[in-house]
PDB file of N, CA and C in Angstrom:
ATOM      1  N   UNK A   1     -15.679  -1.426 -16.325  1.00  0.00           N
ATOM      2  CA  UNK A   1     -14.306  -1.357 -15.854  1.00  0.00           C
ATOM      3  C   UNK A   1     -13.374  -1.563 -17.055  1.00  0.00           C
ATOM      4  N   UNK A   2     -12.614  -0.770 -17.253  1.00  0.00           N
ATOM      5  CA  UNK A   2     -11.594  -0.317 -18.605  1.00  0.00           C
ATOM      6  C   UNK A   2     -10.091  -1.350 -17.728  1.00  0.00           C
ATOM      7  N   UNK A   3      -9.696  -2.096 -18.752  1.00  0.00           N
ATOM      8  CA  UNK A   3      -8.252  -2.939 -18.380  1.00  0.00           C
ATOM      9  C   UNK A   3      -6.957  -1.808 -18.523  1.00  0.00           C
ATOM     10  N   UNK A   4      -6.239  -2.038 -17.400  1.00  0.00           N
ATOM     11  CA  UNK A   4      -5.154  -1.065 -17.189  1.00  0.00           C
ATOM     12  C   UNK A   4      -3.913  -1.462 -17.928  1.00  0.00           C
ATOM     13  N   UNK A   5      -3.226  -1.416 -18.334  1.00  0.00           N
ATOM     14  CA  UNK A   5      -2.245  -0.932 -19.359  1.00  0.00           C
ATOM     15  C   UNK A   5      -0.899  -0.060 -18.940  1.00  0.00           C
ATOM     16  N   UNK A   6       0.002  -1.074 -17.809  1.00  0.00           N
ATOM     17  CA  UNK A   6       1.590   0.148 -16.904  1.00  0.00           C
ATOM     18  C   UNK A   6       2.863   0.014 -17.910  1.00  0.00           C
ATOM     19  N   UNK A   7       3.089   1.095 -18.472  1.00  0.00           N
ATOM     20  CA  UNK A   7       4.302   0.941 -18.558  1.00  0.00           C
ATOM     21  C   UNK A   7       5.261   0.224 -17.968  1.00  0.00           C
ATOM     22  N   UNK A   8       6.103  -0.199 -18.366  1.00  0.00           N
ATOM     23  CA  UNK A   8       7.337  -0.718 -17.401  1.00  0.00           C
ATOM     24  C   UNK A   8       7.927  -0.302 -16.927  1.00  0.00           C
ATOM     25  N   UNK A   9       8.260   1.048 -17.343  1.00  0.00           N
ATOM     26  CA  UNK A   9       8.579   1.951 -16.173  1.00  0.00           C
ATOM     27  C   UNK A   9       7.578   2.936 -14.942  1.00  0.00           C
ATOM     28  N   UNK A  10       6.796   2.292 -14.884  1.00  0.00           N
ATOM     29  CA  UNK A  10       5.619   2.908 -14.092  1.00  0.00           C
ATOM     30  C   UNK A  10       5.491   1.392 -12.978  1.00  0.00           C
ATOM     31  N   UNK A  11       5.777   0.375 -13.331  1.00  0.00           N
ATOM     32  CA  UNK A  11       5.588  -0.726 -12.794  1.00  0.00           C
ATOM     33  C   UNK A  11       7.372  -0.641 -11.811  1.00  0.00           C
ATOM     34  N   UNK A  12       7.951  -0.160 -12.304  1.00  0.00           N
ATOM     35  CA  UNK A  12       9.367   0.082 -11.880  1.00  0.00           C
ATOM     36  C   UNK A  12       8.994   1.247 -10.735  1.00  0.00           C
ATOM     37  N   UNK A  13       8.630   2.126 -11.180  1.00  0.00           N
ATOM     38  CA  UNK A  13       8.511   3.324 -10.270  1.00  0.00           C
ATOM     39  C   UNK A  13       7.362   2.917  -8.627  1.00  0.00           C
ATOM     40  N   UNK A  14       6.163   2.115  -9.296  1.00  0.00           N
ATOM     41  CA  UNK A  14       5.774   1.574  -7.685  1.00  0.00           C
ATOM     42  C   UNK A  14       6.620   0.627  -6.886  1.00  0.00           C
ATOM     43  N   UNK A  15       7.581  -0.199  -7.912  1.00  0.00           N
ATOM     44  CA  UNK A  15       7.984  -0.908  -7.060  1.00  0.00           C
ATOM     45  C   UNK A  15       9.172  -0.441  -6.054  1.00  0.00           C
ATOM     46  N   UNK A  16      10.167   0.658  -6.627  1.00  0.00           N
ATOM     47  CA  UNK A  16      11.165   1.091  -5.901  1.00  0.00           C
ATOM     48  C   UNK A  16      10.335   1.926  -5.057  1.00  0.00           C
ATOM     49  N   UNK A  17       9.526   2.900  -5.176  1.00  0.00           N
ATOM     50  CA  UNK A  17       8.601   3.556  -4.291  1.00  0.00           C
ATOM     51  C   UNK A  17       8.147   2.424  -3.345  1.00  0.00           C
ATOM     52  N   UNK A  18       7.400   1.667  -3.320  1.00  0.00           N
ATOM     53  CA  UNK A  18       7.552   0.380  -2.120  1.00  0.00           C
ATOM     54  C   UNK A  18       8.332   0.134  -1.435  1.00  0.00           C
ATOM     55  N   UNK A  19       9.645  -0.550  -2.220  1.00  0.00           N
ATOM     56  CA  UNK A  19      10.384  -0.884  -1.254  1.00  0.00           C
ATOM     57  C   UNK A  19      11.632   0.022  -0.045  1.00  0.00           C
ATOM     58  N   UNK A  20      11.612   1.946  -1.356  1.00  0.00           N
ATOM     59  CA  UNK A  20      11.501   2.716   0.055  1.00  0.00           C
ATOM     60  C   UNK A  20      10.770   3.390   0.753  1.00  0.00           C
ATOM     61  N   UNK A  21       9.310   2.824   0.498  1.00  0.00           N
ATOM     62  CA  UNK A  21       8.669   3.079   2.117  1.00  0.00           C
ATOM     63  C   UNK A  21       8.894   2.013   2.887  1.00  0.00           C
ATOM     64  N   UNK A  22       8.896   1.049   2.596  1.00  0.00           N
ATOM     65  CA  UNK A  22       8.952  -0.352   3.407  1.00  0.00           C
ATOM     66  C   UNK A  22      10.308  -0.075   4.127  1.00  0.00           C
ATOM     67  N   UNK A  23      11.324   0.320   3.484  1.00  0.00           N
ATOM     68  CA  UNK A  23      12.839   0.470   4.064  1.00  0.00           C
ATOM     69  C   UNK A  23      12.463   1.795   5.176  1.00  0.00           C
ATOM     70  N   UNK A  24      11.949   2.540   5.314  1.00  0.00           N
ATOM     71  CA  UNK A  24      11.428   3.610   6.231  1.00  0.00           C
ATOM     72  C   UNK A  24      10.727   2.625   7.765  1.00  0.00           C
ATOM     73  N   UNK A  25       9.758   2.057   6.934  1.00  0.00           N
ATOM     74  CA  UNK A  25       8.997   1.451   8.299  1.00  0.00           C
ATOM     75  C   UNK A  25       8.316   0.388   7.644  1.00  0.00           C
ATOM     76  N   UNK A  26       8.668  -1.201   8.427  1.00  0.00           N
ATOM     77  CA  UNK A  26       7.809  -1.970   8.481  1.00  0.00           C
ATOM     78  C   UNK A  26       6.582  -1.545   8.219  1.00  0.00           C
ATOM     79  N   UNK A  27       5.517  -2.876   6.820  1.00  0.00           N
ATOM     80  CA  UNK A  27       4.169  -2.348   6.369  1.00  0.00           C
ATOM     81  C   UNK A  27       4.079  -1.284   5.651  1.00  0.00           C
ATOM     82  N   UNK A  28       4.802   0.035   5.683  1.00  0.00           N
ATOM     83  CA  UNK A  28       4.252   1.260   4.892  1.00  0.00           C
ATOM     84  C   UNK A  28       4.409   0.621   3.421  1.00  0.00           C
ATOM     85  N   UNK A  29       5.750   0.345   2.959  1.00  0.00           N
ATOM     86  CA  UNK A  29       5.555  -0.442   1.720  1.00  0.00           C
ATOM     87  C   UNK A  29       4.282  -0.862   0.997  1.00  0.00           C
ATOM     88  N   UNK A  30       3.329  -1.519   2.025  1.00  0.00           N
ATOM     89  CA  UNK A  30       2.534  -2.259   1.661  1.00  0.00           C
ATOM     90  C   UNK A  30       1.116  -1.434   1.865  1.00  0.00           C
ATOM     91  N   UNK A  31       1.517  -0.420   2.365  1.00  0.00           N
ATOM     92  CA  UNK A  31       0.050   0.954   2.374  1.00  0.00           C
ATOM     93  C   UNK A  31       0.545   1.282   1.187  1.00  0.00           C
ATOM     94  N   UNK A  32       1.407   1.963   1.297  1.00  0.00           N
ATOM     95  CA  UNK A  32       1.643   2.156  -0.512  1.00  0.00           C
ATOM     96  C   UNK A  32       1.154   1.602  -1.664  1.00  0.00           C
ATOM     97  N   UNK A  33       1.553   0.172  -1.408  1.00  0.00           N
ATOM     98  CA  UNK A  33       1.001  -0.606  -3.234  1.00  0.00           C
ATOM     99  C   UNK A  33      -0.467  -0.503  -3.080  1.00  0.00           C
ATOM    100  N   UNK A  34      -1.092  -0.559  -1.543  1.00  0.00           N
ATOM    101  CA  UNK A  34      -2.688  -0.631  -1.301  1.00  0.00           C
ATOM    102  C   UNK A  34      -2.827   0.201  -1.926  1.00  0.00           C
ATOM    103  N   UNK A  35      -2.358   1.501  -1.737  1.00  0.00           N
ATOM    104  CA  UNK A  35      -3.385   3.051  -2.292  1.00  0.00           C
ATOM    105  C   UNK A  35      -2.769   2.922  -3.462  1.00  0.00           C
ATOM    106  N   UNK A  36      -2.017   2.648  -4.141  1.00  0.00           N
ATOM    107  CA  UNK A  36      -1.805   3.165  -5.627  1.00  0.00           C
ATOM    108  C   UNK A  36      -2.604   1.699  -6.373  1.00  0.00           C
ATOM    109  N   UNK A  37      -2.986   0.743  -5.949  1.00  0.00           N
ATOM    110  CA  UNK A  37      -3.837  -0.082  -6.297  1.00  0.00           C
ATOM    111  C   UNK A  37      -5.475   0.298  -6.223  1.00  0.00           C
ATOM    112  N   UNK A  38      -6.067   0.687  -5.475  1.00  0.00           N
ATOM    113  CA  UNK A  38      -7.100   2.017  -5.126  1.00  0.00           C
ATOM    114  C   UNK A  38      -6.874   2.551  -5.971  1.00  0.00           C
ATOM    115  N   UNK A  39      -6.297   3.372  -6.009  1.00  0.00           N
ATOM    116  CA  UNK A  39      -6.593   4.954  -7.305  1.00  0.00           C
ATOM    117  C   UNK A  39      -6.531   4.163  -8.561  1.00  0.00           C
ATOM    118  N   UNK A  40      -5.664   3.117  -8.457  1.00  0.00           N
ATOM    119  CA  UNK A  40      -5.943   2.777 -10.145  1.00  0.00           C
ATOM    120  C   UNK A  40      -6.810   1.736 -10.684  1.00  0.00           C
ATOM    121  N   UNK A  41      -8.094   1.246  -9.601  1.00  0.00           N
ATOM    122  CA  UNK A  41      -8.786   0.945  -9.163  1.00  0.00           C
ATOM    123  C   UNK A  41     -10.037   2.358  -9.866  1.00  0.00           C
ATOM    124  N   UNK A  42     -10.005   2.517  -8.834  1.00  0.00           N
ATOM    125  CA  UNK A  42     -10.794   4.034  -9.347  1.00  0.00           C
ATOM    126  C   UNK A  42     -10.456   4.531 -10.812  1.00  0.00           C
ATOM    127  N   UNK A  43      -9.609   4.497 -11.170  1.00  0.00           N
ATOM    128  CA  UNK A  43      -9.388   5.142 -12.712  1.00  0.00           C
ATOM    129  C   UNK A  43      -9.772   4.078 -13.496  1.00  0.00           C
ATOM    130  N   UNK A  44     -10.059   3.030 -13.272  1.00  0.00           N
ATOM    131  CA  UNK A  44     -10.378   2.155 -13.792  1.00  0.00           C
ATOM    132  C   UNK A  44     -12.290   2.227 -14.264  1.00  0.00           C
ATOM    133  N   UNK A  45     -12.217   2.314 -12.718  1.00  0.00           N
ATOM    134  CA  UNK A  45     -13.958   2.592 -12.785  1.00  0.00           C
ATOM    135  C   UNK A  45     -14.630   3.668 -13.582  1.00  0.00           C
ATOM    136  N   UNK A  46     -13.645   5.223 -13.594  1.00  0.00           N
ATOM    137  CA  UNK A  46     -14.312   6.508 -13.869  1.00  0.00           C
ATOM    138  C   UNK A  46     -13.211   6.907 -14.534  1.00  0.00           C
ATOM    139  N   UNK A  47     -12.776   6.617 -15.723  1.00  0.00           N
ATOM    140  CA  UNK A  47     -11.314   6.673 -15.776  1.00  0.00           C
ATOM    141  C   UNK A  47     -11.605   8.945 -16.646  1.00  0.00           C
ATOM    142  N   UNK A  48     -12.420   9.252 -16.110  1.00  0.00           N
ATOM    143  CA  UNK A  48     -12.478  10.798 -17.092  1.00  0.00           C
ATOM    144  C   UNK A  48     -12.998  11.600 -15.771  1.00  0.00           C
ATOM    145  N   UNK A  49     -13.161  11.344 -14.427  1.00  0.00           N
ATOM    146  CA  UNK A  49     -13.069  11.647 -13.390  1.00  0.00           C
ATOM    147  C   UNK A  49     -11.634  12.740 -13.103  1.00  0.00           C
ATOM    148  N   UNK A  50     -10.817  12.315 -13.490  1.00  0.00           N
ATOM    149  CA  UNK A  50      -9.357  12.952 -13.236  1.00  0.00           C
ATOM    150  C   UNK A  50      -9.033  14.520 -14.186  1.00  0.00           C
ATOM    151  N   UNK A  51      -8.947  15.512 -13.936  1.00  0.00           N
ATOM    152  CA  UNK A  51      -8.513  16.670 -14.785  1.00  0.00           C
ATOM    153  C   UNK A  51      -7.102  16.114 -15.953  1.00  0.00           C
ATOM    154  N   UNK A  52      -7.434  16.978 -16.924  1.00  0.00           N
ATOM    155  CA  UNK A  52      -6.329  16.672 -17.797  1.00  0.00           C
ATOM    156  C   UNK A  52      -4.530  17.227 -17.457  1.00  0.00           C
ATOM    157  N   UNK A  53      -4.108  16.842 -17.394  1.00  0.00           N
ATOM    158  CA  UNK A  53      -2.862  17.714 -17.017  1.00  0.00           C
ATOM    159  C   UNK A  53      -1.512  18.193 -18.330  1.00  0.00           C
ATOM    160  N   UNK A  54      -1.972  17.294 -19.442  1.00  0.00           N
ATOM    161  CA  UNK A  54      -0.855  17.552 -20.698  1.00  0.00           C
ATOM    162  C   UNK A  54      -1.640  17.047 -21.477  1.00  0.00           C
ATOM    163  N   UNK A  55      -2.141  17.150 -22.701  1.00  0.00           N
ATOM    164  CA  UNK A  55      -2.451  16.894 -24.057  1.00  0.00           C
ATOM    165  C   UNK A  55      -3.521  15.761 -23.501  1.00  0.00           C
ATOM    166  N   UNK A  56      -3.639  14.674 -23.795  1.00  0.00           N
ATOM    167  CA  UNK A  56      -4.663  13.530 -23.635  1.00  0.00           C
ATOM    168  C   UNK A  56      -4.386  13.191 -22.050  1.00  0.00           C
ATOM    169  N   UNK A  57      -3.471  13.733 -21.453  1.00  0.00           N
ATOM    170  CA  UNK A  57      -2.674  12.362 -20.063  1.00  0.00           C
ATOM    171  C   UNK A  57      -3.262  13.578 -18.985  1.00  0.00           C
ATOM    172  N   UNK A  58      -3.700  12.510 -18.126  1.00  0.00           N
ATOM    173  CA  UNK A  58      -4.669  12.530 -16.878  1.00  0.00           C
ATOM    174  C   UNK A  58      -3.792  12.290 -15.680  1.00  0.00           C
ATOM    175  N   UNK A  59      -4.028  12.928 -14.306  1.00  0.00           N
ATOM    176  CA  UNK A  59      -3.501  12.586 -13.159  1.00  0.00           C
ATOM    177  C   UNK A  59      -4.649  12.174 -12.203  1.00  0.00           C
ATOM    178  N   UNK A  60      -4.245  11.279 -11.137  1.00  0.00           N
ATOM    179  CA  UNK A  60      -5.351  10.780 -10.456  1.00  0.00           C
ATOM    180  C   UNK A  60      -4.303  10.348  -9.397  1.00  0.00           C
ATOM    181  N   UNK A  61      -4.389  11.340  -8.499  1.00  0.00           N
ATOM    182  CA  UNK A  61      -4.006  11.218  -7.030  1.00  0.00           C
ATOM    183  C   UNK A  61      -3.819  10.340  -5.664  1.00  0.00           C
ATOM    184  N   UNK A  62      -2.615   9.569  -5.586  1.00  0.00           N
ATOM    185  CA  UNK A  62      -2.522   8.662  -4.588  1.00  0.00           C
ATOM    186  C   UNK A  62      -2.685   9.048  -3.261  1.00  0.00           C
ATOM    187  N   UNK A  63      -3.891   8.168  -2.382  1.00  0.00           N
ATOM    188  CA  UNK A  63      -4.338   8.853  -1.453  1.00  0.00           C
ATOM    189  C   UNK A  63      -2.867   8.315  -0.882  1.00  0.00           C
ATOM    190  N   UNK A  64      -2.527   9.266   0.855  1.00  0.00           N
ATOM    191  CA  UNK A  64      -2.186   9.567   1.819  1.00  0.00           C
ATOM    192  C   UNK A  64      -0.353   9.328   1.710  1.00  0.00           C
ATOM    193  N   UNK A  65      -0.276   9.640  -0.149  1.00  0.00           N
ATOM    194  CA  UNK A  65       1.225   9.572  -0.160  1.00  0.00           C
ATOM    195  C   UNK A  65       1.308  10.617  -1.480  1.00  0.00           C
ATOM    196  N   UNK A  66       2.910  11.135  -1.543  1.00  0.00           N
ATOM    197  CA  UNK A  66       2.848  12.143  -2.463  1.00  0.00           C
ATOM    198  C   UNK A  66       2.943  11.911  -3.690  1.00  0.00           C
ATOM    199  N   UNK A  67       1.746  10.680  -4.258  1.00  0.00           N
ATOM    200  CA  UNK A  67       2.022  10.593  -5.854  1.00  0.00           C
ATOM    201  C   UNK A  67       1.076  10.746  -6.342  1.00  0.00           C
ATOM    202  N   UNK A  68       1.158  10.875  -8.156  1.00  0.00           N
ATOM    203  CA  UNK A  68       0.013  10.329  -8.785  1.00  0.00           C
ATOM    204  C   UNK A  68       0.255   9.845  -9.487  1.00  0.00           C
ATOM    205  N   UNK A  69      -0.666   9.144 -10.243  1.00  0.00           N
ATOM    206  CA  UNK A  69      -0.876   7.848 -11.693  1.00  0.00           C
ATOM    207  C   UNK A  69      -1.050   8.998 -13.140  1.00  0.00           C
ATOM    208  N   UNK A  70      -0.122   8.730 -13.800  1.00  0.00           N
ATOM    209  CA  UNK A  70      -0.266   9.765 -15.115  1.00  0.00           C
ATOM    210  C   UNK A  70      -0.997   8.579 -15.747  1.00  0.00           C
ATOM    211  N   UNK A  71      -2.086   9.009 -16.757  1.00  0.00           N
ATOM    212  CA  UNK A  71      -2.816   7.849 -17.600  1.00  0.00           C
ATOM    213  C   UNK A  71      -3.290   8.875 -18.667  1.00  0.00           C
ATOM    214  N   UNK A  72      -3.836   7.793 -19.889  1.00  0.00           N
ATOM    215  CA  UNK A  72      -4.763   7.760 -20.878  1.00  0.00           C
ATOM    216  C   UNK A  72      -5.229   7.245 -20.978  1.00  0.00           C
ATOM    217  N   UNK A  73      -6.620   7.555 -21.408  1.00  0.00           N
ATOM    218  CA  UNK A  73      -7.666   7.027 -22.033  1.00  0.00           C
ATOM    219  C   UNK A  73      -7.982   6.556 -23.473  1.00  0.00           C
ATOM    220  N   UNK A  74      -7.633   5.097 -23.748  1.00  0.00           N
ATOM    221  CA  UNK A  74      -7.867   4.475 -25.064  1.00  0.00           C
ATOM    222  C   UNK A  74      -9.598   4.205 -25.282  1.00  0.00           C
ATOM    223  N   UNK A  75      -9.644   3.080 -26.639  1.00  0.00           N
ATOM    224  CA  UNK A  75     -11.311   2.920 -26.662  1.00  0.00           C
ATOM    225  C   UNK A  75     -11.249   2.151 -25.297  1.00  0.00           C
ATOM    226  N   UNK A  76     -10.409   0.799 -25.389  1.00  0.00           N
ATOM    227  CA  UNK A  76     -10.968  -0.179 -24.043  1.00  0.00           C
ATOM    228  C   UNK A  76      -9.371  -0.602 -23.489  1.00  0.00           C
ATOM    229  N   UNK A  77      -8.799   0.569 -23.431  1.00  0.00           N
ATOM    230  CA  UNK A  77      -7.668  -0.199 -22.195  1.00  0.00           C
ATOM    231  C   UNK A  77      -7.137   1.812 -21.879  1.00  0.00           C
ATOM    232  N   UNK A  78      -6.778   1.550 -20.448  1.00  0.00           N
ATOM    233  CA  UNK A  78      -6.102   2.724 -20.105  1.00  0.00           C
ATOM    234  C   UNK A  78      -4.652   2.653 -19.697  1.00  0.00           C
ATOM    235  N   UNK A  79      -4.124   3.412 -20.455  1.00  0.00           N
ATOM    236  CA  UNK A  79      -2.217   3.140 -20.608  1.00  0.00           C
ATOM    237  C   UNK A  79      -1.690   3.899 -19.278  1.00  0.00           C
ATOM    238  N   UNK A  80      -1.289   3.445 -18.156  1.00  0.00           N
ATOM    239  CA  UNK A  80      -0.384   3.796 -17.612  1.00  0.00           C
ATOM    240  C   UNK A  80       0.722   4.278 -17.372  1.00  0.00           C
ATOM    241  N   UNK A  81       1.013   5.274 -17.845  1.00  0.00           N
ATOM    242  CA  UNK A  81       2.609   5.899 -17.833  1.00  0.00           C
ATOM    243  C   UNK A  81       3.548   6.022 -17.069  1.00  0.00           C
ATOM    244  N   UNK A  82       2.965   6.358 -15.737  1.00  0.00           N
ATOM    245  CA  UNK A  82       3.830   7.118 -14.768  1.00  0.00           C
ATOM    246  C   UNK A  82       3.086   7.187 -13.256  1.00  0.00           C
ATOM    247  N   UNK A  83       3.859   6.342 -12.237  1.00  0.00           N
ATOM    248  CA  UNK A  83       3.463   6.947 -10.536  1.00  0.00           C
ATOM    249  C   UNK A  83       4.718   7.700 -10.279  1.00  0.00           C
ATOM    250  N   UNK A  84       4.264   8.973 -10.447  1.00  0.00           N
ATOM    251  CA  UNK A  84       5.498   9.893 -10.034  1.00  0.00           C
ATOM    252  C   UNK A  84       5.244  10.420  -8.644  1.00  0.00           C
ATOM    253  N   UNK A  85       6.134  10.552  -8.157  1.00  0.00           N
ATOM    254  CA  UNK A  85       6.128  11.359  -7.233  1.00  0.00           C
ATOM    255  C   UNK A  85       6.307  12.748  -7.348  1.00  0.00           C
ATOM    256  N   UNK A  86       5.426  13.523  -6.960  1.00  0.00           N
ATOM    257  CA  UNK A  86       4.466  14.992  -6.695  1.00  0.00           C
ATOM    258  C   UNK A  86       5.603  16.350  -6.603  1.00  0.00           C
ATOM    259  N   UNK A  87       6.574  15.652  -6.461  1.00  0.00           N
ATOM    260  CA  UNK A  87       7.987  16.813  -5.450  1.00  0.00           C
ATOM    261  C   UNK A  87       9.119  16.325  -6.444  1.00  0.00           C
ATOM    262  N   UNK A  88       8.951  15.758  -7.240  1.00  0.00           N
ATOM    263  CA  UNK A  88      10.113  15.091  -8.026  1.00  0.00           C
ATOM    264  C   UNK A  88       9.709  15.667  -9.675  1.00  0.00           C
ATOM    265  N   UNK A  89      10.998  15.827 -10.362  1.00  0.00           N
ATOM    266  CA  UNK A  89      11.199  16.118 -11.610  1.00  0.00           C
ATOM    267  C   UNK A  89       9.936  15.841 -12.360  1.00  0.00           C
ATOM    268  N   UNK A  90       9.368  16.359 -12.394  1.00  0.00           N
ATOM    269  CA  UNK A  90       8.059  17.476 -12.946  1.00  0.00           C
ATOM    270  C   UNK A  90       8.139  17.187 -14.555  1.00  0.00           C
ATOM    271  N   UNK A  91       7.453  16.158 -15.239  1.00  0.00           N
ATOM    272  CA  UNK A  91       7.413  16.158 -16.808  1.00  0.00           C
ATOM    273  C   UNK A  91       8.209  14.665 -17.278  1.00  0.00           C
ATOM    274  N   UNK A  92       8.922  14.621 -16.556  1.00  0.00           N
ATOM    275  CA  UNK A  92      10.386  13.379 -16.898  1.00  0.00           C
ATOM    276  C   UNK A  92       9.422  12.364 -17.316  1.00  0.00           C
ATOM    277  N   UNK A  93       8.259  11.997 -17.131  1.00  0.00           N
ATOM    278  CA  UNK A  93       7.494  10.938 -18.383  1.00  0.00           C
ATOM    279  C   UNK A  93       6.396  10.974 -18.805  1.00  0.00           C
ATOM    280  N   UNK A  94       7.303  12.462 -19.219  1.00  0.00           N
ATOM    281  CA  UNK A  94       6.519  12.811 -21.072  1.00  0.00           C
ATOM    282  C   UNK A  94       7.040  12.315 -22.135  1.00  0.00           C
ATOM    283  N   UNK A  95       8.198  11.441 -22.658  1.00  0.00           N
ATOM    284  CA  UNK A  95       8.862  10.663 -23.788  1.00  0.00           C
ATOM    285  C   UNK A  95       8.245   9.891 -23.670  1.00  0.00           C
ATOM    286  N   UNK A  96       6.956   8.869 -22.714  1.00  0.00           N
ATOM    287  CA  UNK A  96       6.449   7.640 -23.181  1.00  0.00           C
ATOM    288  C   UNK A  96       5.362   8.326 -23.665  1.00  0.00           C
ATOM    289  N   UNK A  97       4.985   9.180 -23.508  1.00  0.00           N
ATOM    290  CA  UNK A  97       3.432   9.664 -24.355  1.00  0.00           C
ATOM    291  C   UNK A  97       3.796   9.399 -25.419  1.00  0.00           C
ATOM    292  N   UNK A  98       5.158   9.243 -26.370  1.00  0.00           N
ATOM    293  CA  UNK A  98       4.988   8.938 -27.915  1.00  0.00           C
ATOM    294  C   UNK A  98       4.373   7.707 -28.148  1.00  0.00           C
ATOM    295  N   UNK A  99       4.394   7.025 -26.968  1.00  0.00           N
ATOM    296  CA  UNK A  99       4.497   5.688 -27.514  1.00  0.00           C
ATOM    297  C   UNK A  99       2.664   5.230 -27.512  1.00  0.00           C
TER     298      UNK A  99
END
């Protein structure tokens, strides 16, 4: 199991994503952080499981909501970039790949 590594703006992005599903309906909030805790869970485990989608950075699909986890693969930590949502501005965190 490879140690995960979120941006701060990726840690920003589940959390407002939470709190508007939670603002939708009591609990969904909290299906939310479940499954994006799961998948990054899983990327953790198999972290080369996921197709490449830009240069080194990987997507790995949040079950039963419209996001995914943008990542890389270091020697022993995987950097977290981005839970974007699937329907939303398409690329907008590609400026942390410099980092």
């Amino acid at each position: 199991m490879e140690k995960l590594n979120y941006d701060p703006e990726a840690r920003n992005e589940i959390r407002d994503a939470a709190a508007y599903y939670e603002s939708c309906r009591e609990g969904l909030g909290q299906a939310f952080l479940e499954s994006v805790e799961k998948a990054a869970h899983k990327i953790s485990e198999d972290p080369y499981r996921w197709r490449r989608i830009s240069g080194r950075f990987r997507r790995c699909l949040v079950n039963k909501f419209p996001y995914g986890i943008i990542y890389t693969v270091d020697e022993n930590e995987i950097y977290i970039a981005a839970v974007m949502h699937l329907k939303r501005r398409p690329g907008y965190w590609m400026p942390r790949t410099e980092s």
